[in-house]
N, C-alpha and C. Protein backbone atom coordinates (compact mmCIF):
# COMPACT_ATOMS: atom_id res chain seq x y z
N UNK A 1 25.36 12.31 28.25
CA UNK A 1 23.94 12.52 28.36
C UNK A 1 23.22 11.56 27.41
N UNK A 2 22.51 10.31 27.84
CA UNK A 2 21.76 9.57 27.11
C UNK A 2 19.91 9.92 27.52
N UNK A 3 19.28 9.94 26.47
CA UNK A 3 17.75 9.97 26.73
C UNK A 3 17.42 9.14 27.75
N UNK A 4 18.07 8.34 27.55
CA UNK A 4 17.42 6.49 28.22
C UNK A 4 17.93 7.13 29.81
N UNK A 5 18.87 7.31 30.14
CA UNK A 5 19.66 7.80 31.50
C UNK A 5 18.79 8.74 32.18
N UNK A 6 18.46 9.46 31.10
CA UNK A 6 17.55 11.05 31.58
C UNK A 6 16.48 10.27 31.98
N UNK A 7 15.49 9.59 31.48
CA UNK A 7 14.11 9.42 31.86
C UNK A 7 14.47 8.54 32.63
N UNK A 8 14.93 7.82 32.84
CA UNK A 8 15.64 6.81 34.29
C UNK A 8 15.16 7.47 35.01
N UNK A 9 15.90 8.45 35.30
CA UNK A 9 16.73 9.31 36.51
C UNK A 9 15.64 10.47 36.90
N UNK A 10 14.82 10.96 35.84
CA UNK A 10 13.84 11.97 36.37
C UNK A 10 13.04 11.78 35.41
N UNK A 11 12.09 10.62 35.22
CA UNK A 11 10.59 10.54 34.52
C UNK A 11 9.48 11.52 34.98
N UNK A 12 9.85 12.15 36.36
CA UNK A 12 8.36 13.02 36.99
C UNK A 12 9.38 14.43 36.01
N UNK A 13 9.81 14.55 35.95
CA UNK A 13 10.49 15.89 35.03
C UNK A 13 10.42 15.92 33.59
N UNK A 14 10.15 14.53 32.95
CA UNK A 14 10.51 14.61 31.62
C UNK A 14 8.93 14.18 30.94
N UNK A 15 9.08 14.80 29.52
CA UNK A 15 7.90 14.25 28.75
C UNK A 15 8.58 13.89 27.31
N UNK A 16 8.33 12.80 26.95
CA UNK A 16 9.02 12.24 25.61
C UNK A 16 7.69 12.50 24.82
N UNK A 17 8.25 12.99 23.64
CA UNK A 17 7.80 13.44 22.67
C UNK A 17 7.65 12.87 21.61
N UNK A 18 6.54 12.20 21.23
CA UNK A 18 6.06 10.52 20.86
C UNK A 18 5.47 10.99 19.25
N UNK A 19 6.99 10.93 18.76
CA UNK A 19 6.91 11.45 16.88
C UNK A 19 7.83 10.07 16.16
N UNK A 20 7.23 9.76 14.97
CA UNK A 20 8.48 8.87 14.40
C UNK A 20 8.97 9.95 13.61
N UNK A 21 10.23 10.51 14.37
CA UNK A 21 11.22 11.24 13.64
C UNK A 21 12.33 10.78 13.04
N UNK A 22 12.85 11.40 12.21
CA UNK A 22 13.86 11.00 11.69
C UNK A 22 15.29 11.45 12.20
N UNK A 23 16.51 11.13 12.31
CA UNK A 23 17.35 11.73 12.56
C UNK A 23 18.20 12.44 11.63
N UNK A 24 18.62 13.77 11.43
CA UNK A 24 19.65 14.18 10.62
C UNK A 24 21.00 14.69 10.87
N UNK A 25 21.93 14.83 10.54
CA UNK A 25 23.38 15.04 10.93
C UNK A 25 24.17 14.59 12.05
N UNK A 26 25.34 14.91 11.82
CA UNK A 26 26.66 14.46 13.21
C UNK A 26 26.83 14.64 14.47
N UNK A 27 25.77 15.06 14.76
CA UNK A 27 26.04 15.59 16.08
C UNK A 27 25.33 14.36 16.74
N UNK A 28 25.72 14.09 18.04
CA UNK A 28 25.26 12.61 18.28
C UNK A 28 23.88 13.00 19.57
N UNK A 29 23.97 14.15 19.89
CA UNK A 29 23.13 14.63 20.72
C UNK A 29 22.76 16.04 20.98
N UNK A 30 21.66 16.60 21.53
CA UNK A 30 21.70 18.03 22.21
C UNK A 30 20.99 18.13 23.12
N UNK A 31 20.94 19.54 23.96
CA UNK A 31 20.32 19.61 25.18
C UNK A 31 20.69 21.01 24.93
N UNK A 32 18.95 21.97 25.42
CA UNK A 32 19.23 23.15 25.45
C UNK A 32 17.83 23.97 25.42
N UNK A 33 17.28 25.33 25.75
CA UNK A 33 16.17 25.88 25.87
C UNK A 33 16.19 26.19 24.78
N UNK A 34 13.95 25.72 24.74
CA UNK A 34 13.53 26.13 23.67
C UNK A 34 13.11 27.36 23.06
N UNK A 35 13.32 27.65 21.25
CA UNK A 35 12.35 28.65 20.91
C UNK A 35 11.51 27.89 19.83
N UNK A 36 10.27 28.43 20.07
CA UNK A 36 8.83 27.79 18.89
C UNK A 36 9.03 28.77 17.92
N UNK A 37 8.55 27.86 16.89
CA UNK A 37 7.73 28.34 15.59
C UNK A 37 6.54 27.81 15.05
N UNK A 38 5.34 28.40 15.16
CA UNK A 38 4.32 27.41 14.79
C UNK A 38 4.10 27.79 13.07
N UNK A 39 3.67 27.39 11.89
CA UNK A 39 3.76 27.96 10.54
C UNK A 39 3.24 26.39 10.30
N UNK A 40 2.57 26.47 8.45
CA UNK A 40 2.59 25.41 7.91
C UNK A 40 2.64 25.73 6.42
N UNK A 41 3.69 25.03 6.19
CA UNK A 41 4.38 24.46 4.77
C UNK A 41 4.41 25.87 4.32
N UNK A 42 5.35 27.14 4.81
CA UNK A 42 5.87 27.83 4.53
C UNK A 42 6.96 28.40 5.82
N UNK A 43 8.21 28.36 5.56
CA UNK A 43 9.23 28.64 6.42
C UNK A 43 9.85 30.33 6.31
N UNK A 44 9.03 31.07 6.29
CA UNK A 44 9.42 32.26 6.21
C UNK A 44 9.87 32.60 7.63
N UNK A 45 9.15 32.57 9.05
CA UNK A 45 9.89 32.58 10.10
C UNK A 45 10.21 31.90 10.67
N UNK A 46 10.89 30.74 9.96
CA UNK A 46 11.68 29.63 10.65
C UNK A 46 13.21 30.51 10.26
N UNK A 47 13.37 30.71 9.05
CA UNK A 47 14.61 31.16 8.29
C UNK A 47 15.04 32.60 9.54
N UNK A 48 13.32 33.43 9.68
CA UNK A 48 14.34 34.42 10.74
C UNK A 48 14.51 34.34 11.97
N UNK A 49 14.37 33.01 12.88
CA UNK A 49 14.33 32.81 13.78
C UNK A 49 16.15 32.09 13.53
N UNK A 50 16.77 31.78 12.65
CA UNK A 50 17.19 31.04 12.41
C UNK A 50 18.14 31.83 12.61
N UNK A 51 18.41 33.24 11.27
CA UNK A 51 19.07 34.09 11.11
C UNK A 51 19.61 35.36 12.48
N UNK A 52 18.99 34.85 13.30
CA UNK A 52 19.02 35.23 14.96
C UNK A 52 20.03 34.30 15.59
N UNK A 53 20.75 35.20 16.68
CA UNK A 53 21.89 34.14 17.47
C UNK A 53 21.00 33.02 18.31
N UNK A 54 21.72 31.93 17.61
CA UNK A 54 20.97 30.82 18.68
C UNK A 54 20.93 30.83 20.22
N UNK A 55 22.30 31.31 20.72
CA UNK A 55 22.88 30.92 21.93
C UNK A 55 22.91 29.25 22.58
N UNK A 56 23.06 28.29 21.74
CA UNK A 56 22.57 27.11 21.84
C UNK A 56 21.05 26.55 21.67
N UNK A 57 20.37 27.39 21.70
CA UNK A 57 18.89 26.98 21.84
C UNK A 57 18.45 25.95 20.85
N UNK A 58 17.00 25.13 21.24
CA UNK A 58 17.05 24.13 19.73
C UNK A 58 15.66 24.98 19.09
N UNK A 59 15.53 24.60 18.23
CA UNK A 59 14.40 25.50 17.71
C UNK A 59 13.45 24.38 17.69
N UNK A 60 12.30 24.79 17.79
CA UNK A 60 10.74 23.55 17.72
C UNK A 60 10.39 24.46 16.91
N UNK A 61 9.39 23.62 15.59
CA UNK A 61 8.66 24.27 14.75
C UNK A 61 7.63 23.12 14.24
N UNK A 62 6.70 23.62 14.94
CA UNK A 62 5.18 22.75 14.81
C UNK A 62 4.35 23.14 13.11
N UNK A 63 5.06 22.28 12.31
CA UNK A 63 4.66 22.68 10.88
C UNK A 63 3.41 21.69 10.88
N UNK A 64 2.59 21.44 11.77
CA UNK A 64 1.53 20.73 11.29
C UNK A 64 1.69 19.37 10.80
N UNK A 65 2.48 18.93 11.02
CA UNK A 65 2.70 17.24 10.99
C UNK A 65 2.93 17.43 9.37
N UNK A 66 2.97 18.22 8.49
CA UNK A 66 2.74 18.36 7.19
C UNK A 66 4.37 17.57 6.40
N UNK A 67 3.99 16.60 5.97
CA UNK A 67 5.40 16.09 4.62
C UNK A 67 5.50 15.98 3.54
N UNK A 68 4.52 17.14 2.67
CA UNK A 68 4.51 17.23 1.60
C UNK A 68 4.99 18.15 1.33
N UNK A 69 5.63 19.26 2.06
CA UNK A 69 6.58 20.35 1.88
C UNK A 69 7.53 20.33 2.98
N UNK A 70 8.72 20.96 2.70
CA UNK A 70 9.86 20.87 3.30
C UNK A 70 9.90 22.48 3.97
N UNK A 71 10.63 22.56 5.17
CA UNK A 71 10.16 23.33 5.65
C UNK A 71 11.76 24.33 6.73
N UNK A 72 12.67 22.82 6.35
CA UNK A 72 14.28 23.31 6.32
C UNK A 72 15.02 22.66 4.99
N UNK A 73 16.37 23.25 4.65
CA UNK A 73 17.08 22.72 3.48
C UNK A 73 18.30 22.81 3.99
N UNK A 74 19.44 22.32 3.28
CA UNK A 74 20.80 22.48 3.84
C UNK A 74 21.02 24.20 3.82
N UNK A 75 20.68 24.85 3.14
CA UNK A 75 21.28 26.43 3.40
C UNK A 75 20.40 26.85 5.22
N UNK A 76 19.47 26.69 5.25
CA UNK A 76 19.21 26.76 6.62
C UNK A 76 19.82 25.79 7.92
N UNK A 77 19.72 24.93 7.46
CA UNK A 77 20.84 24.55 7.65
C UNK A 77 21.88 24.14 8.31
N UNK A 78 22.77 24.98 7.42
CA UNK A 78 23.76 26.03 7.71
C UNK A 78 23.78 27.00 8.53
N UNK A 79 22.38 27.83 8.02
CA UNK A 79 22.42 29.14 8.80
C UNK A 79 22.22 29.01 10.63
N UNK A 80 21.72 28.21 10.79
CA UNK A 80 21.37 27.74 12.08
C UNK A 80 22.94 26.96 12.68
N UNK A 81 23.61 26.02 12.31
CA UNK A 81 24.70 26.16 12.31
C UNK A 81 26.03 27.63 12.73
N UNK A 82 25.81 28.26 11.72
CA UNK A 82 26.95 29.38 12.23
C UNK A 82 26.18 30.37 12.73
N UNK A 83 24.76 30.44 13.12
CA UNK A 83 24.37 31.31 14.17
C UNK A 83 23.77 30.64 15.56
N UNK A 84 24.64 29.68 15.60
CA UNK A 84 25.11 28.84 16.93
C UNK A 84 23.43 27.78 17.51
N UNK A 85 22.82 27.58 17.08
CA UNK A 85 21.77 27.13 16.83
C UNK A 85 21.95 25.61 17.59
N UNK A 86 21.75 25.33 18.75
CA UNK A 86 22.07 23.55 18.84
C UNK A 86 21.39 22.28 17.99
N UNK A 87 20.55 22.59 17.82
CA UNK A 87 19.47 22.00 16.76
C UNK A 87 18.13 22.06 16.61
N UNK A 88 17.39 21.39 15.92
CA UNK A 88 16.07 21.62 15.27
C UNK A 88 15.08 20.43 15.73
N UNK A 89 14.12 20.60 15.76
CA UNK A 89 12.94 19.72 15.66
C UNK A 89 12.15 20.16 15.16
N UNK A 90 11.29 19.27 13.71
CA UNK A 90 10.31 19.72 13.12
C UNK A 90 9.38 18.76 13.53
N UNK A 91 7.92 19.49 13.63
CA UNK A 91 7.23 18.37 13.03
C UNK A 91 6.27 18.59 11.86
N UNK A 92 7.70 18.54 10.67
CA UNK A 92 7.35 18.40 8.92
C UNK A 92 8.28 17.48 8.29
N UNK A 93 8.51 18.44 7.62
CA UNK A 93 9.84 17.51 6.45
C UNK A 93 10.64 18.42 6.67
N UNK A 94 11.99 18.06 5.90
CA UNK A 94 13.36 18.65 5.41
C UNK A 94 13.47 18.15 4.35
N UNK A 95 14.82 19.18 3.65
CA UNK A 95 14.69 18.72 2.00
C UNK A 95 16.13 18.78 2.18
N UNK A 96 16.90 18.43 1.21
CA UNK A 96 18.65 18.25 1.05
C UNK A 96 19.16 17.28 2.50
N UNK A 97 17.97 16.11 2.41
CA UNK A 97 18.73 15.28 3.36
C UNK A 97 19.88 14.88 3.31
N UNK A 98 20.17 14.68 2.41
CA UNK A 98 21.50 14.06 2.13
C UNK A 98 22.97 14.99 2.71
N UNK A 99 22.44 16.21 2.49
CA UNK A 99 23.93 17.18 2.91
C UNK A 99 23.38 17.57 4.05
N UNK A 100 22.52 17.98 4.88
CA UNK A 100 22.27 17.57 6.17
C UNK A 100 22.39 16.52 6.96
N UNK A 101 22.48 15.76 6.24
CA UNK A 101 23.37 14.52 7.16
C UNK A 101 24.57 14.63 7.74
N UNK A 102 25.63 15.51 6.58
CA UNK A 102 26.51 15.57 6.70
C UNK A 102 27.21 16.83 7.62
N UNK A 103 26.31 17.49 7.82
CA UNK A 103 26.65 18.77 8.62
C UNK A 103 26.67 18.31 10.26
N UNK A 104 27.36 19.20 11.10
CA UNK A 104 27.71 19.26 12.23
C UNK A 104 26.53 20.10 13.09
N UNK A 105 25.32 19.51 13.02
CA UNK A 105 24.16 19.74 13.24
C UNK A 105 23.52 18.38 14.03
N UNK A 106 22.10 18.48 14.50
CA UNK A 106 20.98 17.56 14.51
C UNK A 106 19.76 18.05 14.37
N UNK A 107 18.94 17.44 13.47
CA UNK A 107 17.76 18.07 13.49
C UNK A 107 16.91 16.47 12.97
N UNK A 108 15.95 16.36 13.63
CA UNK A 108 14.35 15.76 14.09
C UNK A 108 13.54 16.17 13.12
N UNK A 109 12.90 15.27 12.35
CA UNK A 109 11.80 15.93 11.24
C UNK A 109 11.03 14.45 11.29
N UNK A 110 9.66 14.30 10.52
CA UNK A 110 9.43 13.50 10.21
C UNK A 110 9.35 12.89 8.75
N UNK A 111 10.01 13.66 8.06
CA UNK A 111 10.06 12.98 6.84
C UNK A 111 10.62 13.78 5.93
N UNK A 112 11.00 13.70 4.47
CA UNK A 112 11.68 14.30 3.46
C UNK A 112 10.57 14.91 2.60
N UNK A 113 11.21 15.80 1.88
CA UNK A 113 10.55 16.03 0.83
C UNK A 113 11.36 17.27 -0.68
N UNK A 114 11.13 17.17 -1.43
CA UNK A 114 11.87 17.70 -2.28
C UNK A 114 11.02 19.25 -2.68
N UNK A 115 9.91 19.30 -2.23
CA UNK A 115 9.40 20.94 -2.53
C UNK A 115 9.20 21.29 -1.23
N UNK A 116 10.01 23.22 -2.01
CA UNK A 116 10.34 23.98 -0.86
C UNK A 116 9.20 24.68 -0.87
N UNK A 117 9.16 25.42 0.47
CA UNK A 117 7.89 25.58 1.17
C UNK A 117 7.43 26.37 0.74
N UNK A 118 6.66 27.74 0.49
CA UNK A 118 5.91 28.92 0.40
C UNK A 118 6.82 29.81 1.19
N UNK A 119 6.39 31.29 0.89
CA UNK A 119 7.34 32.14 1.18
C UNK A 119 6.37 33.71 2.04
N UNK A 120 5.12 33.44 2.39
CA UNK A 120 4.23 34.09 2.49
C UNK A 120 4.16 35.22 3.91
N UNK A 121 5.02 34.30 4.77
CA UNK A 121 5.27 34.94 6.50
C UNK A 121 4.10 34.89 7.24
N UNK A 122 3.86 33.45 7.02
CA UNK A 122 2.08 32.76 7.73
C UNK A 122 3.15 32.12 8.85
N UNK A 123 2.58 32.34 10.38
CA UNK A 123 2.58 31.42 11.05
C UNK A 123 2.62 32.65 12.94
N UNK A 124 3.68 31.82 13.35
CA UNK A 124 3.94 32.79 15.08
C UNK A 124 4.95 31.75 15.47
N UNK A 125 5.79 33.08 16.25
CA UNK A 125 7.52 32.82 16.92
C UNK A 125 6.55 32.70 18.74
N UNK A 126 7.19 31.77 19.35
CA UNK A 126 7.38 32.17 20.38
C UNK A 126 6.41 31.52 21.37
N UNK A 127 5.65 31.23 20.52
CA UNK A 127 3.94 30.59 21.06
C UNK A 127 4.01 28.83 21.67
N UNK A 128 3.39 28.67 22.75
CA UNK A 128 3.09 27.06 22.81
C UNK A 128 3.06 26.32 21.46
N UNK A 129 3.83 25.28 21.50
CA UNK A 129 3.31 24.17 20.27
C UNK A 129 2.50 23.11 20.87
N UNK A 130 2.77 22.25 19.98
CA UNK A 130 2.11 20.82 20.59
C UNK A 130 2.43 20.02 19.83
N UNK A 131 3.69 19.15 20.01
CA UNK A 131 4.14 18.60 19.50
C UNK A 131 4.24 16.75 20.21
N UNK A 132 3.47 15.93 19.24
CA UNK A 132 3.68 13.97 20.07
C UNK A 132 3.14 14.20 21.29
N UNK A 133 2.20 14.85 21.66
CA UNK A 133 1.67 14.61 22.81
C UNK A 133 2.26 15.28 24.27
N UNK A 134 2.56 16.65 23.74
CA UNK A 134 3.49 17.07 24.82
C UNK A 134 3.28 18.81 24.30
N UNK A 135 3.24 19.30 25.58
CA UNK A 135 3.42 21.53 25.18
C UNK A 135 4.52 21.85 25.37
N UNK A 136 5.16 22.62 24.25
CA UNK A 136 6.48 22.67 24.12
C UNK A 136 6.00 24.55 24.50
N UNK A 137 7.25 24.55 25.26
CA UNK A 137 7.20 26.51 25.08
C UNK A 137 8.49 26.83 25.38
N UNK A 138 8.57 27.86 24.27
CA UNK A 138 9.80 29.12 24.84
C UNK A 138 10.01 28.84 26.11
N UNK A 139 11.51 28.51 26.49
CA UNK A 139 12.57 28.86 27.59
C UNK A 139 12.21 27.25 28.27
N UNK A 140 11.28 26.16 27.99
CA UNK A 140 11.55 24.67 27.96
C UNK A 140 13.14 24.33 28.06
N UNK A 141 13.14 23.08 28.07
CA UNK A 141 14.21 22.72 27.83
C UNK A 141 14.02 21.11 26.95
N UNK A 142 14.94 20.84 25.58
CA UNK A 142 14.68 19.77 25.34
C UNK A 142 16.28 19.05 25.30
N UNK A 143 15.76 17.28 25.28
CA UNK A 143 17.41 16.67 25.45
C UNK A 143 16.73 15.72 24.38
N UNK A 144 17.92 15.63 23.29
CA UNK A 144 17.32 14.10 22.74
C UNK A 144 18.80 13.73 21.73
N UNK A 145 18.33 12.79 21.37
CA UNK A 145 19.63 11.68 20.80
C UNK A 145 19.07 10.81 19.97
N UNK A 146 19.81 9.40 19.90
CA UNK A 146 19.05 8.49 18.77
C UNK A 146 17.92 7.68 19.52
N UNK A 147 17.67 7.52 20.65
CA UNK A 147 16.44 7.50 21.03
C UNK A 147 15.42 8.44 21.23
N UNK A 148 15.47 9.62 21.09
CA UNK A 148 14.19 10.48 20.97
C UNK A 148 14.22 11.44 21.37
N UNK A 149 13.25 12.45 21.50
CA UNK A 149 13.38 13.64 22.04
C UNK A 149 12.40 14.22 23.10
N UNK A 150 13.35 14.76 24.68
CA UNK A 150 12.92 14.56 25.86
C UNK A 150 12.34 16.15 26.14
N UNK A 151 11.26 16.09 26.74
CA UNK A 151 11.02 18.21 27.26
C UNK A 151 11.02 17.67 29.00
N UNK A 152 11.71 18.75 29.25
CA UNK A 152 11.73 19.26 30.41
C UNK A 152 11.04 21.01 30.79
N UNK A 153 10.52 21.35 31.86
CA UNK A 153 10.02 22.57 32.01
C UNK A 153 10.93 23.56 32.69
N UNK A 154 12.35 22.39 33.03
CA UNK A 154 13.40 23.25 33.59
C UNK A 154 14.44 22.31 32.91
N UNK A 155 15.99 23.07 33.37
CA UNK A 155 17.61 22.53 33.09
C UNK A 155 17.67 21.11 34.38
N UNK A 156 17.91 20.16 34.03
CA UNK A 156 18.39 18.85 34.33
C UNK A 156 19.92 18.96 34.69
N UNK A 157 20.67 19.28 34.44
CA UNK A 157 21.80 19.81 34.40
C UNK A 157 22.62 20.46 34.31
């Protein structure tokens, strides 16, 4: 599964999602339905969306384009990791880039940052985002890789 292949093959299906993101960890790709989080520069229900079985799903979390707070760390992670989580897309920061690199993960952010977020439980699970020019919603589907990240409104495959 390459991005480039996908929008080939079904551009009237796909909307690329027009962020300079960054890439983090080993995983060289994913594909899978979405769940939102909309919040800014506090990750209180990112962590329990997180702490929930993924079933593959990737998580979107529309932090407000914000990169002055971090909004995942390597313990999340993690947690998203062993609660089967396919990966992440922010559009904020992450913090512990460095050991997120290294994990058997992928996650999309636009930038780093070394302070962690607020702890307050400001935001909503589940809701439209709007993320690069594109409406992301619960039960979407996104595909992306080292060229970018694709929404679909249905499974491609």
């Amino acid at each position: 599964m390459k991005t480039a292949d996908l929008i080939d093959d079904h551009a009237e299906r796909l909307s690329f999602v027009h962020l300079p993101f960054q890439r983090f960890g080993l995983k060289p790709h994913f594909a899978g339905q979405v769940q939102t989080v909309q919040c800014f520069e506090d990750n209180t229900l990112v962590r329990a969306q997180l702490e929930t079985a993924g079933d593959d799903r990737i998580l979107v979390v529309e932090g407000g384009g914000s990169t002055r707070i971090a909004l995942l760390g390597d313990m999340l992670a993690q947690l998203a990791i062993d609660n089967g989580w396919a990966g992440i897309v922010l559009n904020a920061a992450i913090r512990d880039s460095a050991e997120i690199a290294q994990m058997q993960t992928l996650v999309f952010a636009l930038a780093t940052s070394p302070i962690k977020s607020a702890k307050d439980g400001w935001g909503k699970v589940g809701c439209p985002v709007h993320l690069g020019g594109v409406t992301i919603r619960p039960g979407d589907w996104l595909y992306a890789d080292a060229d970018g990240v694709l929404c679909a409104k249905d499974r491609l495959f």
